[in-house]
C-alpha atoms as a PDB file:
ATOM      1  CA  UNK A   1     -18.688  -5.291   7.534  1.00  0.00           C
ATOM      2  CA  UNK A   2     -15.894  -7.548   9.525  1.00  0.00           C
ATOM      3  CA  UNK A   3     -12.985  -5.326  10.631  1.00  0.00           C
ATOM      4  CA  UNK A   4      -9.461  -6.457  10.595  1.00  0.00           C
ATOM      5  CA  UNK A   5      -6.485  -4.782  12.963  1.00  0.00           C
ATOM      6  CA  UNK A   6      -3.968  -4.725  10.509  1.00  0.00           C
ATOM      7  CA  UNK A   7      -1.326  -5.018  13.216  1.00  0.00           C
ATOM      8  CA  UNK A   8      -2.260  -8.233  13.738  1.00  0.00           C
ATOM      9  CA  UNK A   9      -0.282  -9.235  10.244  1.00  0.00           C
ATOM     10  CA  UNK A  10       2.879  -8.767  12.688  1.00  0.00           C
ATOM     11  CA  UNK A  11       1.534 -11.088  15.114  1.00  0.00           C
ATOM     12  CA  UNK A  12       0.481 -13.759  12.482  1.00  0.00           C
ATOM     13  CA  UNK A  13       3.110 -13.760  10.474  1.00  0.00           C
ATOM     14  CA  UNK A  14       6.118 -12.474  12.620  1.00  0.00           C
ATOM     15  CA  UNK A  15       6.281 -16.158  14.578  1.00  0.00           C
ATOM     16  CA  UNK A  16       6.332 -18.019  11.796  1.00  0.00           C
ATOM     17  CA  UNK A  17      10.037 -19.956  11.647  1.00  0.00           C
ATOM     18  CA  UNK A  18       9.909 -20.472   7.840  1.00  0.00           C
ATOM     19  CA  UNK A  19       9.793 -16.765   7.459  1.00  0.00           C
ATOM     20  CA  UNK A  20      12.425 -15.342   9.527  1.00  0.00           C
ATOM     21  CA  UNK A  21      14.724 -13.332   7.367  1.00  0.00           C
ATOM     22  CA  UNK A  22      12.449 -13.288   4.753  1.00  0.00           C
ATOM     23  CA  UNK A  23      10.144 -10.201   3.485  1.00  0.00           C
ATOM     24  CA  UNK A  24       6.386 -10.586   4.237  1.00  0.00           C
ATOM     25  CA  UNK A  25       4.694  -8.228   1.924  1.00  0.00           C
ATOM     26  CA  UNK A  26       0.979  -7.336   1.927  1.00  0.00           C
ATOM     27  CA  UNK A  27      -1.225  -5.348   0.003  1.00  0.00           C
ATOM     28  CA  UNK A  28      -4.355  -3.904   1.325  1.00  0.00           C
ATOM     29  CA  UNK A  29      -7.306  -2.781  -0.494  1.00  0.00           C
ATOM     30  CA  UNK A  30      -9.604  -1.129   2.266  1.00  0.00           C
ATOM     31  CA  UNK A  31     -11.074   1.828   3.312  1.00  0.00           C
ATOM     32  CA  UNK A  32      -9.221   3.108   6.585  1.00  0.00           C
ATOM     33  CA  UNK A  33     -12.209   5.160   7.619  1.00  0.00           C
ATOM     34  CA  UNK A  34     -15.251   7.450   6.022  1.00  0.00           C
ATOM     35  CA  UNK A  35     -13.599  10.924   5.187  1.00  0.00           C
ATOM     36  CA  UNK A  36     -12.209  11.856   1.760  1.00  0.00           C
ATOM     37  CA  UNK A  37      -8.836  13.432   1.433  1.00  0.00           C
ATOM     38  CA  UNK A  38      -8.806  16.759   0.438  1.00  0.00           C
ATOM     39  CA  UNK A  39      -5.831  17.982  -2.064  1.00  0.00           C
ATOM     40  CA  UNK A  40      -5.068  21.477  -1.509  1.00  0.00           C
ATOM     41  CA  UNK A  41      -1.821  21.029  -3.767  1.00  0.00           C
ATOM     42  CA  UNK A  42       0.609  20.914  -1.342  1.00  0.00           C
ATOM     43  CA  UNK A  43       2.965  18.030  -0.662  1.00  0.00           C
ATOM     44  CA  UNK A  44       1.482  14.390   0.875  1.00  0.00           C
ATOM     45  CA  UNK A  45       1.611  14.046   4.133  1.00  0.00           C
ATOM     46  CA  UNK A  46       3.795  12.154   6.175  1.00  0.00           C
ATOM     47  CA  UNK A  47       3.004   9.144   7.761  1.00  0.00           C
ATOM     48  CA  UNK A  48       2.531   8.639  11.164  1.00  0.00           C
ATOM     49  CA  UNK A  49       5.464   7.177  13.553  1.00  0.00           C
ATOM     50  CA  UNK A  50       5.067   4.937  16.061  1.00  0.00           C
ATOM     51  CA  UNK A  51       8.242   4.110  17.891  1.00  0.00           C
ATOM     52  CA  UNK A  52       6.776   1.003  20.468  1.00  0.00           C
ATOM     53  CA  UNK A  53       6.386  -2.837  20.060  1.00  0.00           C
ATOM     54  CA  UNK A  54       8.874  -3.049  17.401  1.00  0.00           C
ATOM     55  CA  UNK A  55      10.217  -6.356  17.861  1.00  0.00           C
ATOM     56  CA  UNK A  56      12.795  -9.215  16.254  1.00  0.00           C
ATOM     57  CA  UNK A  57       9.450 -10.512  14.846  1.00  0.00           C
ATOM     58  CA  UNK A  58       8.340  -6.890  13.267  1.00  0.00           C
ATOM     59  CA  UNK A  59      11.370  -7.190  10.922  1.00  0.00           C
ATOM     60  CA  UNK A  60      11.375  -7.659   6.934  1.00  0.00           C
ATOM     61  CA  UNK A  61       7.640  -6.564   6.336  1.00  0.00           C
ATOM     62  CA  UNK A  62       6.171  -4.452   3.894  1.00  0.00           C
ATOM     63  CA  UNK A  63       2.362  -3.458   4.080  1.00  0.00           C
ATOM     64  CA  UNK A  64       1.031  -1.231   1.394  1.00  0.00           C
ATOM     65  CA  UNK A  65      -2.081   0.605   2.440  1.00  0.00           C
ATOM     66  CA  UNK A  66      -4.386   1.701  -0.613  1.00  0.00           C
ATOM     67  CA  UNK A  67      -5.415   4.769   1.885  1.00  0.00           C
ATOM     68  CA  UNK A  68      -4.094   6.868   4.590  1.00  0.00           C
ATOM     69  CA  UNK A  69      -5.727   6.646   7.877  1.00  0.00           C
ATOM     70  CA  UNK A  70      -9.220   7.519   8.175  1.00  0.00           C
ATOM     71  CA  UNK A  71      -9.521   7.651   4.503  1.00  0.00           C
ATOM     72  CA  UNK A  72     -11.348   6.794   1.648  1.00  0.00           C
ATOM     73  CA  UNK A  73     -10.388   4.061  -1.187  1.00  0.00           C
ATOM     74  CA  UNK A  74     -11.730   4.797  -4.304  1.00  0.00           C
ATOM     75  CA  UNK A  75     -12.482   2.134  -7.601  1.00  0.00           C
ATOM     76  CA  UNK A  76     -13.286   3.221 -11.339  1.00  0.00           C
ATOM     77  CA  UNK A  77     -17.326   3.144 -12.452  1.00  0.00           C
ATOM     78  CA  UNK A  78     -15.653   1.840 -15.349  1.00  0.00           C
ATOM     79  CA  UNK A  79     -15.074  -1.437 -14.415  1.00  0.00           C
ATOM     80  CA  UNK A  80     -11.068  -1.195 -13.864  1.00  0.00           C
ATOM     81  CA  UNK A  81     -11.223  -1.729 -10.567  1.00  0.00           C
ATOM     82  CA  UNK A  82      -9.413   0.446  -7.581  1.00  0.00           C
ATOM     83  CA  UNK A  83      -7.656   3.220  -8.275  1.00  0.00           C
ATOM     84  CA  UNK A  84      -4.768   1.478  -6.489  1.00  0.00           C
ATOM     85  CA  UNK A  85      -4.602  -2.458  -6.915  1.00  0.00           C
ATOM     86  CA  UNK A  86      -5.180  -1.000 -11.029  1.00  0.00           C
ATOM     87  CA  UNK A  87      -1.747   1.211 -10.450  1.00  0.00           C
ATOM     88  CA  UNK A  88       0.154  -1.816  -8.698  1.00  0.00           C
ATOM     89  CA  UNK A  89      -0.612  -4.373 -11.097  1.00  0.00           C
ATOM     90  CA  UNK A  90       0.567  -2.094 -13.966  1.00  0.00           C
ATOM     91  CA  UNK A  91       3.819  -0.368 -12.510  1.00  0.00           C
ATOM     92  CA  UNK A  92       4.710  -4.031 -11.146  1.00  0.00           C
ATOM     93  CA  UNK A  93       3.968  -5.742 -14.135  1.00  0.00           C
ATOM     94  CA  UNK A  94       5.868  -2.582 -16.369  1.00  0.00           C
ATOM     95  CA  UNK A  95       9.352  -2.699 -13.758  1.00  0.00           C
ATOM     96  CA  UNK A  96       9.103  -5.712 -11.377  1.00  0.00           C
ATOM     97  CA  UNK A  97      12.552  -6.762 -13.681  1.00  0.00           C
ATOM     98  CA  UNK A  98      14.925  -3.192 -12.936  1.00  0.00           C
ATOM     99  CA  UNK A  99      13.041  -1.652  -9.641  1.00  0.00           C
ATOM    100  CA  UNK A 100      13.209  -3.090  -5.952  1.00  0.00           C
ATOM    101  CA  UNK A 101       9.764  -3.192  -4.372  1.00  0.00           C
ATOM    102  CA  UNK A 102       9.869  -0.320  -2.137  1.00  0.00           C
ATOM    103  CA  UNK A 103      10.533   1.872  -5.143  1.00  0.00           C
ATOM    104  CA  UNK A 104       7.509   0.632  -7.072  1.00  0.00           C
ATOM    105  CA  UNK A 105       5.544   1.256  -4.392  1.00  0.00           C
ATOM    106  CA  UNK A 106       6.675   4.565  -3.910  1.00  0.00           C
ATOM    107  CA  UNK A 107       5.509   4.865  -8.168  1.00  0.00           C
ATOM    108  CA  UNK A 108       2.169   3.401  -7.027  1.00  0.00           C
ATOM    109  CA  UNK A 109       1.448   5.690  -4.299  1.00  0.00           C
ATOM    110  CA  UNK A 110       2.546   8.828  -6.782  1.00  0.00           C
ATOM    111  CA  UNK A 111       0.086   7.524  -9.386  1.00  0.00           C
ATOM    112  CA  UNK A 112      -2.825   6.557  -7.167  1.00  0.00           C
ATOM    113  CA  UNK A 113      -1.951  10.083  -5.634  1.00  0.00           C
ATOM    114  CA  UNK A 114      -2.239  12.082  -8.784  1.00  0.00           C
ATOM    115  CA  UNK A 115      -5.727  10.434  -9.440  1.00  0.00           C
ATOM    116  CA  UNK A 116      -8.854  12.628  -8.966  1.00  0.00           C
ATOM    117  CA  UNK A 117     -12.533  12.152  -9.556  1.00  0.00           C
ATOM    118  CA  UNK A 118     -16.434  13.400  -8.291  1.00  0.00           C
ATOM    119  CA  UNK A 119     -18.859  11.234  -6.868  1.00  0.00           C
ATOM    120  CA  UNK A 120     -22.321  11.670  -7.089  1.00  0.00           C
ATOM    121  CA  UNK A 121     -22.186  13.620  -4.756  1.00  0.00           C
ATOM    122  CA  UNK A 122     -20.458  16.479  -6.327  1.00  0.00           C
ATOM    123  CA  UNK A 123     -17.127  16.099  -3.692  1.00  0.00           C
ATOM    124  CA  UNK A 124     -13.567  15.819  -5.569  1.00  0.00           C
ATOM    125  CA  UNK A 125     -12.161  12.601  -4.589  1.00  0.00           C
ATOM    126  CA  UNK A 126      -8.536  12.196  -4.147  1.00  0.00           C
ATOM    127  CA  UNK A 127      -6.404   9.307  -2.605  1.00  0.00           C
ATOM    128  CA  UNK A 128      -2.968   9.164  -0.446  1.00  0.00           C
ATOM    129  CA  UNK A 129      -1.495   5.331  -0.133  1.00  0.00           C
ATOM    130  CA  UNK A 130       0.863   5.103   2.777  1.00  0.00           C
ATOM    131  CA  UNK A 131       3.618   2.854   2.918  1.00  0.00           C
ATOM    132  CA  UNK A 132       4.689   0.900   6.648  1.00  0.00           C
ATOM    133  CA  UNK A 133       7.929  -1.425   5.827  1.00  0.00           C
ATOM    134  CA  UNK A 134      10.646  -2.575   8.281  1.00  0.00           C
ATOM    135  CA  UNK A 135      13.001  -3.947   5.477  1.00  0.00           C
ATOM    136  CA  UNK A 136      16.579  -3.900   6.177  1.00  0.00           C
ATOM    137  CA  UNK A 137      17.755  -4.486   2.554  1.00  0.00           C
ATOM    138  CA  UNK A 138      16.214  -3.840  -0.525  1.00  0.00           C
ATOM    139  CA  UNK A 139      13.844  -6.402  -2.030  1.00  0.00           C
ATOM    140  CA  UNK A 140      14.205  -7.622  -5.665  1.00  0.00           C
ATOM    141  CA  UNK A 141      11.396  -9.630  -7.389  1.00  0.00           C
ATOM    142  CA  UNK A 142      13.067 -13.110  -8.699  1.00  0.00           C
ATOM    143  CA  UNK A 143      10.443 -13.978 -11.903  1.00  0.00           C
ATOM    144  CA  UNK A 144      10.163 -17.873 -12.825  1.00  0.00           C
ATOM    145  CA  UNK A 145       7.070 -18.082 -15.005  1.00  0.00           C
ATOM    146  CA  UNK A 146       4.300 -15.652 -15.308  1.00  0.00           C
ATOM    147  CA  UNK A 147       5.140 -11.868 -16.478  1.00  0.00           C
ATOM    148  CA  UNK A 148       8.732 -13.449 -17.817  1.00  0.00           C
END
């Protein structure tokens, strides 16, 4: 298994001239570690802050995580795939014309939320997305062919 810091999007992308004003979205399948979230019921919980090495370059991104840290991503035995790139590709298809991105992703994150299973091993599986953006404005998709 290769490993990734996912803080290094801000350093690949952040320099880039072309894309300076512009939101830099990613969307990341992955396991964040080997535990499984328990749901006891109670509300999600919040993601962690980190107030250093924000920088001019750190602005306008969005980076959807399919799991919180330290977690567990799940997929369907079914063949539907993940539990979460399933849930993005549907609400985005179903409202990328009347909903800004950040609240879509919010609607992801409930549904992938609210999903539950067992694995073999008999433990109830459940899945919290977090959400990382440093968008000053709201971001509207612009559709020219595709989902019309």
């Amino acid at each position: 298994k290769g490993k990734f810091a996912l803080q290094n999007i801000y350093n690949y992308l952040g320099p880039c001239k072309h894309l300076a004003g512009k939101p830099k979205m990613a969307f990341i399948q992955a396991c964040q570690g080997e535990s499984i979230a328990e749901h006891d019921g109670a509300q999600q919980p919040s993601a962690v802050e980190d107030d250093g090495g924000i920088t001019r370059r750190s602005r306008d991104f969005i980076l959807s995580y399919a799991a919180f840290y330290g977690q567990k991503s799940f997929r369907w035995t079914e063949g539907k795939g993940t539990w979460y790139i399933s849930a993005l590709c549907k609400i985005f298809k179903e409202n990328h014309k009347k909903m800004d991105v950040v609240s879509m992703i919010t609607d992801v994150h409930n549904k992938v939320s609210n999903e539950n299973a067992t694995t073999a091993r008999g433990e109830d599986c459940w899945q919290c997305p977090r959400l990382e953006h440093t968008l000053r404005y709201k971001v509207q998709l612009a559709v020219k062919n595709g989902w019309g």
